[in-house]
C-alpha atoms as a PDB file:
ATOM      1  CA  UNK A   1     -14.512 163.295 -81.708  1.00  0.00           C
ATOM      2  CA  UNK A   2     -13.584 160.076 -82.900  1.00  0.00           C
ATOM      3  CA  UNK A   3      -9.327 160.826 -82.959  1.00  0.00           C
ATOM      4  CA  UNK A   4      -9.988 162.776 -79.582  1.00  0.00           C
ATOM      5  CA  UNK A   5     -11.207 159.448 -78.319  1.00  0.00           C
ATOM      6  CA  UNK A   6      -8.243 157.556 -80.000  1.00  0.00           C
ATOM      7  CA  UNK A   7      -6.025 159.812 -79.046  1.00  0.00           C
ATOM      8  CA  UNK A   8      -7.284 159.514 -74.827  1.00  0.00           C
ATOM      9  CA  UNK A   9      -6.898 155.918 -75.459  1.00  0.00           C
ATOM     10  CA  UNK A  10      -3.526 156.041 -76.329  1.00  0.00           C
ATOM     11  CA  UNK A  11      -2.394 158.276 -73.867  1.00  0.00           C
ATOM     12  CA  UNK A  12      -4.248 156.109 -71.447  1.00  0.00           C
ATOM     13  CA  UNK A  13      -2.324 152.955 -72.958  1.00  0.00           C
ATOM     14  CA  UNK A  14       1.297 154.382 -72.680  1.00  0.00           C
ATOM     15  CA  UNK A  15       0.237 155.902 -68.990  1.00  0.00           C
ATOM     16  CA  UNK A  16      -0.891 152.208 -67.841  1.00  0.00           C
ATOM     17  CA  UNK A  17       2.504 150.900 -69.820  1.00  0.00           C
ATOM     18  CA  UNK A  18       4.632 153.339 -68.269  1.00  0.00           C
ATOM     19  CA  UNK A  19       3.560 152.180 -64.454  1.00  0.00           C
ATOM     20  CA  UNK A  20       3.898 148.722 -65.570  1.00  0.00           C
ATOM     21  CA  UNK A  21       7.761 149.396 -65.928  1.00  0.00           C
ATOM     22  CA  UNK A  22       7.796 151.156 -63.132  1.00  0.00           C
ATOM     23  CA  UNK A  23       5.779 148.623 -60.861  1.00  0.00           C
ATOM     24  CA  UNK A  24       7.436 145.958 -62.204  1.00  0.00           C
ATOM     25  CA  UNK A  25      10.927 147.142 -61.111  1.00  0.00           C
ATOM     26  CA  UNK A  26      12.730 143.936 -59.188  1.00  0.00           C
ATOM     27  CA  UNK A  27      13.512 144.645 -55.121  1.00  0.00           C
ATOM     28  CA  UNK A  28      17.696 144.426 -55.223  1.00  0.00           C
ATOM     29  CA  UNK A  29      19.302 142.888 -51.468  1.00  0.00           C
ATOM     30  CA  UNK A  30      21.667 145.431 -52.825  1.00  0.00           C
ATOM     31  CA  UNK A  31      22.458 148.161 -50.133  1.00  0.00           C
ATOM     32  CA  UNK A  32      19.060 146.976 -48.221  1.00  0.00           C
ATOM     33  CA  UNK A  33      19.384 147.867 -44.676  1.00  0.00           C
ATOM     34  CA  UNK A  34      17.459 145.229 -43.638  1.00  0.00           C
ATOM     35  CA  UNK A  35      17.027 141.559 -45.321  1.00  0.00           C
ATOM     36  CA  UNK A  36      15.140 138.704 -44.313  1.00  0.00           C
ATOM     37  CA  UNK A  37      16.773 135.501 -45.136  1.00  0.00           C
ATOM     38  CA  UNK A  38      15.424 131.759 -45.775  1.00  0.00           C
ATOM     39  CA  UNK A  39      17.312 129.551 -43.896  1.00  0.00           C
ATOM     40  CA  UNK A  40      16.949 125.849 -43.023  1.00  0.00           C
ATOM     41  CA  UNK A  41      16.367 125.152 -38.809  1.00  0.00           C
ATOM     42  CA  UNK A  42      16.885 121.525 -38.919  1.00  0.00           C
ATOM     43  CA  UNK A  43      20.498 120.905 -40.390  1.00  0.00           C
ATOM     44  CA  UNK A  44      22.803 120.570 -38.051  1.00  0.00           C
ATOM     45  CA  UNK A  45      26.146 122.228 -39.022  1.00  0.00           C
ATOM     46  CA  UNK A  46      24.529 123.679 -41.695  1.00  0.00           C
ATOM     47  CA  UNK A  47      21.573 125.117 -40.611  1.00  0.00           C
ATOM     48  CA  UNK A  48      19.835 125.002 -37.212  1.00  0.00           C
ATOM     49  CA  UNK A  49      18.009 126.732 -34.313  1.00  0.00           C
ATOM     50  CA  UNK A  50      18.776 125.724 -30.858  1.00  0.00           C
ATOM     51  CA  UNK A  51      16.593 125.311 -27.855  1.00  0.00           C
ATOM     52  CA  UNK A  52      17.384 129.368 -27.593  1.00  0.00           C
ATOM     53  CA  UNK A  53      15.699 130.121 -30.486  1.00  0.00           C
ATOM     54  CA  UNK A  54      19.078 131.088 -32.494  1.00  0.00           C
ATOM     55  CA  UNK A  55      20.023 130.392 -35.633  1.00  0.00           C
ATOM     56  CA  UNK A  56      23.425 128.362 -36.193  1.00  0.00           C
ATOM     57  CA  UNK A  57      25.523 126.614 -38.572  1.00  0.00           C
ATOM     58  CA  UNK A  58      27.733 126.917 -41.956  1.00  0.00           C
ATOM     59  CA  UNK A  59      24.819 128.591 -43.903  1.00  0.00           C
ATOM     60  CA  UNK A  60      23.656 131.101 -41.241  1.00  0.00           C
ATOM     61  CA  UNK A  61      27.344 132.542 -40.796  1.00  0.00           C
ATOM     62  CA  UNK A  62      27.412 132.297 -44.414  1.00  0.00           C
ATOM     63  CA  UNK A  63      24.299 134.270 -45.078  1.00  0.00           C
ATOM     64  CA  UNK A  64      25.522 136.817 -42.175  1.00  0.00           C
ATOM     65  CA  UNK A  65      28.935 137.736 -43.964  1.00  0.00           C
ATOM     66  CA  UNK A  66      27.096 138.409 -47.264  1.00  0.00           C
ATOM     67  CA  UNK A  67      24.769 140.532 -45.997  1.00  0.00           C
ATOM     68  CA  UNK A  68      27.369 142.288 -44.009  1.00  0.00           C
ATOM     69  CA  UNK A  69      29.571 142.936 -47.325  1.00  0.00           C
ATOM     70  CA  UNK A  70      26.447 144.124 -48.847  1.00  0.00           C
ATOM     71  CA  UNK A  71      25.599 146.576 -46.981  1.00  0.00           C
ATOM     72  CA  UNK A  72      22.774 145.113 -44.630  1.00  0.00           C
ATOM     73  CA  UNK A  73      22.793 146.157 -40.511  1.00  0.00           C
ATOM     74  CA  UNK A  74      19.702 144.232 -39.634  1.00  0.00           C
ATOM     75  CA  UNK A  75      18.778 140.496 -40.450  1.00  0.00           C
ATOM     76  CA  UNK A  76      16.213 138.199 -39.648  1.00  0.00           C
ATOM     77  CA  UNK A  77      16.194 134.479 -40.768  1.00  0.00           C
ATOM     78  CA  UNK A  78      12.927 132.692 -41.564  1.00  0.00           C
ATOM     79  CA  UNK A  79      12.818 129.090 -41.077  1.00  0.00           C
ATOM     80  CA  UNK A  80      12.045 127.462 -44.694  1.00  0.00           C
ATOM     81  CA  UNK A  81      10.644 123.706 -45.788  1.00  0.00           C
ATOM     82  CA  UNK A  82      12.308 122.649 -48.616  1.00  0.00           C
ATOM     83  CA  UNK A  83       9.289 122.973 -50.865  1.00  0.00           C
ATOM     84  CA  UNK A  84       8.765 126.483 -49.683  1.00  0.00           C
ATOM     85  CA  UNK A  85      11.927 128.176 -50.965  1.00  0.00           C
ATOM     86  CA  UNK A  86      10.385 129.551 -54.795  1.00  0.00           C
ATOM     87  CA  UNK A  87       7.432 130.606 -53.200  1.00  0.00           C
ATOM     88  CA  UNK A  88       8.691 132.444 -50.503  1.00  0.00           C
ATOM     89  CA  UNK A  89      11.035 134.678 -52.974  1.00  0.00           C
ATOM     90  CA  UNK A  90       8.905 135.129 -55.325  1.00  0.00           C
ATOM     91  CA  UNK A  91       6.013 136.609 -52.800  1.00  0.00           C
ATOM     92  CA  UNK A  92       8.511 138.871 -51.022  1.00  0.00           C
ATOM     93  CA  UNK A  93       8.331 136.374 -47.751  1.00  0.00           C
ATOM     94  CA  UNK A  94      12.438 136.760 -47.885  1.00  0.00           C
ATOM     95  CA  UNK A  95      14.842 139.104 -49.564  1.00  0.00           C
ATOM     96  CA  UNK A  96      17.445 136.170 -50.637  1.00  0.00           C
ATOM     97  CA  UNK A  97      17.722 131.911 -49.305  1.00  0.00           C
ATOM     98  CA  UNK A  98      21.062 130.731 -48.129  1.00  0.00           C
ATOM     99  CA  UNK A  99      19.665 127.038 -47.064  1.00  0.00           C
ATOM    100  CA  UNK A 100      21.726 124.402 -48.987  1.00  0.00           C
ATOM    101  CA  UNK A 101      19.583 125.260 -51.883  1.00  0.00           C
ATOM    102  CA  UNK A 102      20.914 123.549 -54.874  1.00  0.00           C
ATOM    103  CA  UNK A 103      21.339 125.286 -58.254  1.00  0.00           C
ATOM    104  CA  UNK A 104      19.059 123.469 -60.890  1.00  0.00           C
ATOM    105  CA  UNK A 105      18.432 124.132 -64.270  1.00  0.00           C
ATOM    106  CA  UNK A 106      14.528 124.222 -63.192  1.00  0.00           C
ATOM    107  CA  UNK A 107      14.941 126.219 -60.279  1.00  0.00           C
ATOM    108  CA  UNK A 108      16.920 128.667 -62.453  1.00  0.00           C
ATOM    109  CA  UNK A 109      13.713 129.425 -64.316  1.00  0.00           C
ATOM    110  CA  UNK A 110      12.372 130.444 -60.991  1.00  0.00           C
ATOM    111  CA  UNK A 111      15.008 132.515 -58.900  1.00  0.00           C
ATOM    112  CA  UNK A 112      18.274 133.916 -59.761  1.00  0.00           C
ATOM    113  CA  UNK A 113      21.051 132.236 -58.143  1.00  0.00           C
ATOM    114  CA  UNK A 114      24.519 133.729 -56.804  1.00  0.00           C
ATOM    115  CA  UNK A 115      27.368 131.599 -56.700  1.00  0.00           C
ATOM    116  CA  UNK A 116      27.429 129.269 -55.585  1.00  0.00           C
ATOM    117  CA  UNK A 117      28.913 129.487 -52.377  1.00  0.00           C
ATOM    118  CA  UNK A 118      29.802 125.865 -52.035  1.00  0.00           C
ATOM    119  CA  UNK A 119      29.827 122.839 -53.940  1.00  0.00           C
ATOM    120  CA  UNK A 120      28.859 119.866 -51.706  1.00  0.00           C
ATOM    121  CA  UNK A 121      28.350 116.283 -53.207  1.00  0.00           C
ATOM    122  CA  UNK A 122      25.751 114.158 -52.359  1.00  0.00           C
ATOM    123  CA  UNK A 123      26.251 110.711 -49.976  1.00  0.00           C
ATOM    124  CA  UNK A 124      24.142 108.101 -48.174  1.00  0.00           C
ATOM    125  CA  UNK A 125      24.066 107.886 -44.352  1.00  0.00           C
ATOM    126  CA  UNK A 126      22.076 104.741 -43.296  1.00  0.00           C
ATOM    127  CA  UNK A 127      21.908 103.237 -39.748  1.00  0.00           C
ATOM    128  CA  UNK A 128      24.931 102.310 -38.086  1.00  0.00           C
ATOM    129  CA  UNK A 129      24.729  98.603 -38.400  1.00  0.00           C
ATOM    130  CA  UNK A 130      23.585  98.518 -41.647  1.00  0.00           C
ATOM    131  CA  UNK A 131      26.957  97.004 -43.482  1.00  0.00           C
ATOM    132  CA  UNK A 132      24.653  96.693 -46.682  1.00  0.00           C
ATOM    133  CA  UNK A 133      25.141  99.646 -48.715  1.00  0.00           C
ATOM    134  CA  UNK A 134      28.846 100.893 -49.680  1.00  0.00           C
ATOM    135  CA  UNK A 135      27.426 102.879 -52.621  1.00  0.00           C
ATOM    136  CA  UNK A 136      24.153 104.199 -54.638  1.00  0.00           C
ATOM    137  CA  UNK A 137      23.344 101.200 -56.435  1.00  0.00           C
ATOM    138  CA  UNK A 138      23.361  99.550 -52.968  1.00  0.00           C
ATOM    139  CA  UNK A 139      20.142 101.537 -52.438  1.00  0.00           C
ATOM    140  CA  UNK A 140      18.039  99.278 -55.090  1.00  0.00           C
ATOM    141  CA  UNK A 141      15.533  98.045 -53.187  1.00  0.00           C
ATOM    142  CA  UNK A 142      16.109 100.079 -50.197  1.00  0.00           C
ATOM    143  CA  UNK A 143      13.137 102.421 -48.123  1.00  0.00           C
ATOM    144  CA  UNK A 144      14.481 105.853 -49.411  1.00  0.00           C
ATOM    145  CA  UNK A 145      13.741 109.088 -47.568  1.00  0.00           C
ATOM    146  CA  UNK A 146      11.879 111.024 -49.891  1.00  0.00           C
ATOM    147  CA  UNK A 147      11.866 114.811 -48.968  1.00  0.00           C
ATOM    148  CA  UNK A 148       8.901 117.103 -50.595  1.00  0.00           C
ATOM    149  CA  UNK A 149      10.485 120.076 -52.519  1.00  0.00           C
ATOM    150  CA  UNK A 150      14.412 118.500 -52.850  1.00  0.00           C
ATOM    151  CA  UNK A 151      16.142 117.173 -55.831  1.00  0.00           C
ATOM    152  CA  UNK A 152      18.463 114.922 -54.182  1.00  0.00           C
ATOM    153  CA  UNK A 153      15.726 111.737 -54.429  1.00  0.00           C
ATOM    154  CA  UNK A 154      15.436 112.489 -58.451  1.00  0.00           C
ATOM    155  CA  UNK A 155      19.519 111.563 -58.722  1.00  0.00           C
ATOM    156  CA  UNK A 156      19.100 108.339 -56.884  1.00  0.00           C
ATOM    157  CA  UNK A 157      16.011 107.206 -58.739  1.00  0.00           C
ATOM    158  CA  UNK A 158      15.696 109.157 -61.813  1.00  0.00           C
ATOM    159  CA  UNK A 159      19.062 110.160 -63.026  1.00  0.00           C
ATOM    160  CA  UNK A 160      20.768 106.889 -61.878  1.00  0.00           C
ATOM    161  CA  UNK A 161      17.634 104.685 -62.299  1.00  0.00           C
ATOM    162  CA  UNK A 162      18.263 102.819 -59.034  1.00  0.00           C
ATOM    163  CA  UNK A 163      15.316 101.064 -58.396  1.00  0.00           C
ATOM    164  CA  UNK A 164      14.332 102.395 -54.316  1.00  0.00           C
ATOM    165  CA  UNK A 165      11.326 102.383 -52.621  1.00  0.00           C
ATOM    166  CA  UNK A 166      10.323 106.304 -51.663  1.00  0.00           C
ATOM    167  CA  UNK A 167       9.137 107.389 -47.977  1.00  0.00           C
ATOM    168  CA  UNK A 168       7.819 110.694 -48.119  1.00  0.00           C
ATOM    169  CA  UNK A 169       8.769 113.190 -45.349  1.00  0.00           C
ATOM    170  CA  UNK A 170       8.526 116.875 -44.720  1.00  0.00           C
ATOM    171  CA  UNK A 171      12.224 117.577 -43.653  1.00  0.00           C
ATOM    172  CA  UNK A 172      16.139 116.076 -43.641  1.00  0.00           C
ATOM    173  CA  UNK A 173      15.311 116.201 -39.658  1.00  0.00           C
ATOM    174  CA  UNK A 174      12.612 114.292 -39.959  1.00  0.00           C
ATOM    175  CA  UNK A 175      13.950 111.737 -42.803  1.00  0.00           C
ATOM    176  CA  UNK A 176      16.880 111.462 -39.626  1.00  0.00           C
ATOM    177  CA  UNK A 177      14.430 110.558 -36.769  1.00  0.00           C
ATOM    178  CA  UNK A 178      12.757 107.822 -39.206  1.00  0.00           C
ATOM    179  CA  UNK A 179      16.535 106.406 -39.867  1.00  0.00           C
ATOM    180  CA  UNK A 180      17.176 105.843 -36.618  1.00  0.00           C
ATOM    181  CA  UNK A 181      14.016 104.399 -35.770  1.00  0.00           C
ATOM    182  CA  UNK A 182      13.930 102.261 -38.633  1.00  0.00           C
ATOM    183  CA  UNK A 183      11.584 103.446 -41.027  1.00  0.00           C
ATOM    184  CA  UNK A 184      13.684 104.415 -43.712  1.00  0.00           C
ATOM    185  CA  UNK A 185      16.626 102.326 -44.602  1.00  0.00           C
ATOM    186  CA  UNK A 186      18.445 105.298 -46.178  1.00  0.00           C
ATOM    187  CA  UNK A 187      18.626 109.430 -46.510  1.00  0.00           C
ATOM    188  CA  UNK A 188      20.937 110.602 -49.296  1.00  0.00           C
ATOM    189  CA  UNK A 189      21.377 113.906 -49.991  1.00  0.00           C
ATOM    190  CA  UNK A 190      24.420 116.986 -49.977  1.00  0.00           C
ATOM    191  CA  UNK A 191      27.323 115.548 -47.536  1.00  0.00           C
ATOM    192  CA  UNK A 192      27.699 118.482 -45.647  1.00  0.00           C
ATOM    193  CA  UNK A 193      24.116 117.696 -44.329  1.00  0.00           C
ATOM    194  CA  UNK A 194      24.675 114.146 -43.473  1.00  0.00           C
ATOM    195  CA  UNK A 195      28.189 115.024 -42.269  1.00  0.00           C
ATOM    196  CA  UNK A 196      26.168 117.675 -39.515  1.00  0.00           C
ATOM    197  CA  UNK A 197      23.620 114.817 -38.862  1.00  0.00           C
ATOM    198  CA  UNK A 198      26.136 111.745 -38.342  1.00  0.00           C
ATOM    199  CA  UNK A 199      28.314 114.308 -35.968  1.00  0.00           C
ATOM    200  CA  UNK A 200      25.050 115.015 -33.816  1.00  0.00           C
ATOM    201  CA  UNK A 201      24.257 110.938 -33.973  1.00  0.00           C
ATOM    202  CA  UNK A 202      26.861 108.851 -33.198  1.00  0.00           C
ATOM    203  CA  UNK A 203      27.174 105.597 -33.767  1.00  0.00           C
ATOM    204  CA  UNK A 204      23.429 105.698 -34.523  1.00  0.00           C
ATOM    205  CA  UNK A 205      24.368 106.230 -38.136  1.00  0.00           C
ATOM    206  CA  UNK A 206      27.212 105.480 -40.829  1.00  0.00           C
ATOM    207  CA  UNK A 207      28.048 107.692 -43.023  1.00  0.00           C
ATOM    208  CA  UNK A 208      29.308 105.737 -46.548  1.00  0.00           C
ATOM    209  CA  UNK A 209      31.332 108.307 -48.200  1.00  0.00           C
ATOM    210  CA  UNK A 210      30.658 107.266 -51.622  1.00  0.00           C
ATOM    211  CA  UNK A 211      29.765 110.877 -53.007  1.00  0.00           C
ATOM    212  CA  UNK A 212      27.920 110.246 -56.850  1.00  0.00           C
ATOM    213  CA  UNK A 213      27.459 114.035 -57.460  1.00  0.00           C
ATOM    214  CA  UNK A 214      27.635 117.794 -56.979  1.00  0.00           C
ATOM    215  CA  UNK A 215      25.404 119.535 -55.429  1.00  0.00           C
ATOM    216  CA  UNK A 216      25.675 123.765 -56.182  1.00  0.00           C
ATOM    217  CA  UNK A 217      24.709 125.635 -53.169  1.00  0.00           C
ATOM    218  CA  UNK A 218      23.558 128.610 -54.555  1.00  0.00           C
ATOM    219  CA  UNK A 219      22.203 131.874 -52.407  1.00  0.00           C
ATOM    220  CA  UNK A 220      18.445 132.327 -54.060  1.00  0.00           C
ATOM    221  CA  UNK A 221      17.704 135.683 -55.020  1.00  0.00           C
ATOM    222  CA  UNK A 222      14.171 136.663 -56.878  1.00  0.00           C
ATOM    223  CA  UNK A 223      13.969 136.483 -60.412  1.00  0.00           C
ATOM    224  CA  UNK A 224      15.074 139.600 -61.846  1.00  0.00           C
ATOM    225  CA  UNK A 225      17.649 140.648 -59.473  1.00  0.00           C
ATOM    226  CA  UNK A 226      20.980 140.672 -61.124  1.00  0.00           C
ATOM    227  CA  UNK A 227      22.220 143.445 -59.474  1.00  0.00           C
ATOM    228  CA  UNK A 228      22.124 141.759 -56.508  1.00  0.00           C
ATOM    229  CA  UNK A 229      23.102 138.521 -57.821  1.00  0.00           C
ATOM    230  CA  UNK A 230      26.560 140.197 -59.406  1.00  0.00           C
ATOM    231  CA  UNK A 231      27.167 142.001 -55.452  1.00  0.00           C
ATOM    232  CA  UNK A 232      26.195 138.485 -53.880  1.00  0.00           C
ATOM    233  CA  UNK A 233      29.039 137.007 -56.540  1.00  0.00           C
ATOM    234  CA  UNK A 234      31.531 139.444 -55.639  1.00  0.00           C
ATOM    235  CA  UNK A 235      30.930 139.063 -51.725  1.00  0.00           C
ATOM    236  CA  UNK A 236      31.445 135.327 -51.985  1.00  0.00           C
ATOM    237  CA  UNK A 237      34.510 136.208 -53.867  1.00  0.00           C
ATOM    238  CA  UNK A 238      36.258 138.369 -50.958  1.00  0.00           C
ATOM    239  CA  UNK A 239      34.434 135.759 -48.299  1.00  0.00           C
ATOM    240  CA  UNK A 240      37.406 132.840 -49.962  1.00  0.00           C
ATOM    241  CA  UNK A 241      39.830 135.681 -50.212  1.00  0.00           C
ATOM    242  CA  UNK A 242      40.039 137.064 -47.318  1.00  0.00           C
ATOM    243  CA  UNK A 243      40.249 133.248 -45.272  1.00  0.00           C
ATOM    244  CA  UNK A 244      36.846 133.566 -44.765  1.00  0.00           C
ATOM    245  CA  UNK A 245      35.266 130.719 -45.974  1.00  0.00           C
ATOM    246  CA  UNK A 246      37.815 128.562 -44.832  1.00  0.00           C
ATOM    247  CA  UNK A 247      37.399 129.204 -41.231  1.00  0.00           C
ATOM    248  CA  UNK A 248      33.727 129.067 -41.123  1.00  0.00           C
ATOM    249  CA  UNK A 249      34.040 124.778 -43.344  1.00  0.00           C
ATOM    250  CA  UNK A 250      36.587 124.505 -40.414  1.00  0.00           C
ATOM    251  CA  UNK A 251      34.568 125.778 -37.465  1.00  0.00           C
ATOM    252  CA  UNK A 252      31.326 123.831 -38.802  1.00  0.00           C
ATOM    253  CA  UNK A 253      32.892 120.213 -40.485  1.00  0.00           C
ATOM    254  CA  UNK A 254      36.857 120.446 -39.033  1.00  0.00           C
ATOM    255  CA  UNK A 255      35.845 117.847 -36.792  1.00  0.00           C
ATOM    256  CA  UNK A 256      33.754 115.618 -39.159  1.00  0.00           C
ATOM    257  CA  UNK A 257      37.030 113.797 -41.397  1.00  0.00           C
ATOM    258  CA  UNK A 258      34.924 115.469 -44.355  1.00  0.00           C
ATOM    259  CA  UNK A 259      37.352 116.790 -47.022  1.00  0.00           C
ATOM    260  CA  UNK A 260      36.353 120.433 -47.485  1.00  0.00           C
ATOM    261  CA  UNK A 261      37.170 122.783 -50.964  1.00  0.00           C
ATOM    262  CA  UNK A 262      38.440 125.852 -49.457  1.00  0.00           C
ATOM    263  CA  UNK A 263      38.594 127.557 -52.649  1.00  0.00           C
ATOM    264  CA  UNK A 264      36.302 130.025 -54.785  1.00  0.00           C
ATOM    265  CA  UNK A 265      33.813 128.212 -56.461  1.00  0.00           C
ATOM    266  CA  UNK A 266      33.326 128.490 -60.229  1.00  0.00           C
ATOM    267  CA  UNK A 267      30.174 130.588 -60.444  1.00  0.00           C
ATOM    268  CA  UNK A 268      27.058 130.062 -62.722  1.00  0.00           C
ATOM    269  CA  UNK A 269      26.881 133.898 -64.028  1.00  0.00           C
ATOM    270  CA  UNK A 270      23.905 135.859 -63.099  1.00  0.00           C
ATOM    271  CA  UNK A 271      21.900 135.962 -66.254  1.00  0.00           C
END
């Protein structure tokens, strides 16, 4: 009685092991006919959705040609907070994130990135009188937009040590409307944001074009899928090859004087 018990028990234990494998299998964007993708709706010229309701910008076209060269017919794009982009792969809210999402070391212990896609570098835009700051260490002392879920505060104050006072805010759109109302002295983060946001304000703002780092934008991907990663890789690939790329930084930042990298980034590997 006693090894028929043991013996139920183990069969019991491989069963439950088995459809933990099983269960466990990662969701691929590989060959999906239909993907919902994370995407920023406050970034102009990189990410944005008009009074329409439609979804615009360098990332959005981006994220469409992917998912066209994977296979995908049907797309929907999810507006995303900074802060919400982990959570929102890893509970199956969106197949993959194409939002100027930054390749970390930290998030990498979260998501799998492809790419990336671009490499930006990251700038200051203050107001447009403000003659003050020429460069990062002109932000010592300076109100700092601080938004909740990005990494581009942590290089101003942590990496460089710069000494700025933080102002929390939800969004890059809303760290804009506090620039140019005087509640923030400065926003620095990726310059193809503040490139989108000083084309849309004018002389409100100044962009300083004094770039202090790169910035990876990688296409977020949940943890596991390296399949998908490796076919998100090779898309990117043909999307430079093919001219792709470089019509889409023309069509979205040709008009900004921001020099532009037309060709394939180096990629971070998928493992």
């Amino acid at each position: 009685m006693r090894l028929r018990r043991i013996g139920i028990a183990v069969t019991l234990l491989l069963a439950s092991a088995g459809c933990g494998v099983a269960g466990g299998e990662t969701p691929s964007v590989s060959g999906k006919d239909r993907l919902v993708i994370g995407v920023s709706k406050d970034q102009p010229g990189l990410g944005f959705r008009d009074g329409y309701g439609t979804y615009k910008g360098f990332d959005i076209d981006v994220a469409r040609d992917i998912a066209r060269r994977l296979g995908a017919k049907h797309l929907t794009f999810k507006p995303l907070a900074s802060a919400e982009r982990e959570g929102a792969l890893r509970d199956g809210d969106v197949d993959m994130v194409v939002a100027s999402y930054s390749i970390t070391p930290q998030r990498k212990t979260q998501v799998v990135f492809g790419g990336p896609y671009y490499v930006a570098h990251q700038d200051i835009l203050v107001r447009g009188t403000d003659t003050t700051v020429r460069n990062v260490r002109d932000l010592r002392g300076k109100r700092l937009c601080q938004v909740t879920g990005s990494v581009s505060w942590r290089r101003v104050t942590e990496e460089r040590k710069i000494d700025a006072r933080l102002l929390p805010a939800s969004t890059y759109g809303e760290c804009l409307d506090d620039l140019t109302s005087g509640t923030v002295d400065a926003i620095s983060t990726d310059d193809l944001i503040l490139a989108g946001f000083a084309a849309q304000r004018g002389n409100q703002v100044r962009f300083v074009n004094a770039p202090f780092s790169d910035e990876k934008y990688g296409v977020g991907l949940r943890s596991g899928d390296i399949g998908g990663c490796e076919d998100v890789n090779k898309a990117i690939t043909e999307m430079y090859q093919d001219g792709t790329a470089a019509t889409l930084l023309k069509r979205w930042f040709g008009s900004t004087g921001l020099n532009v990298t037309t060709t394939v980034p180096q990629f971070e590997g998928c493992g």
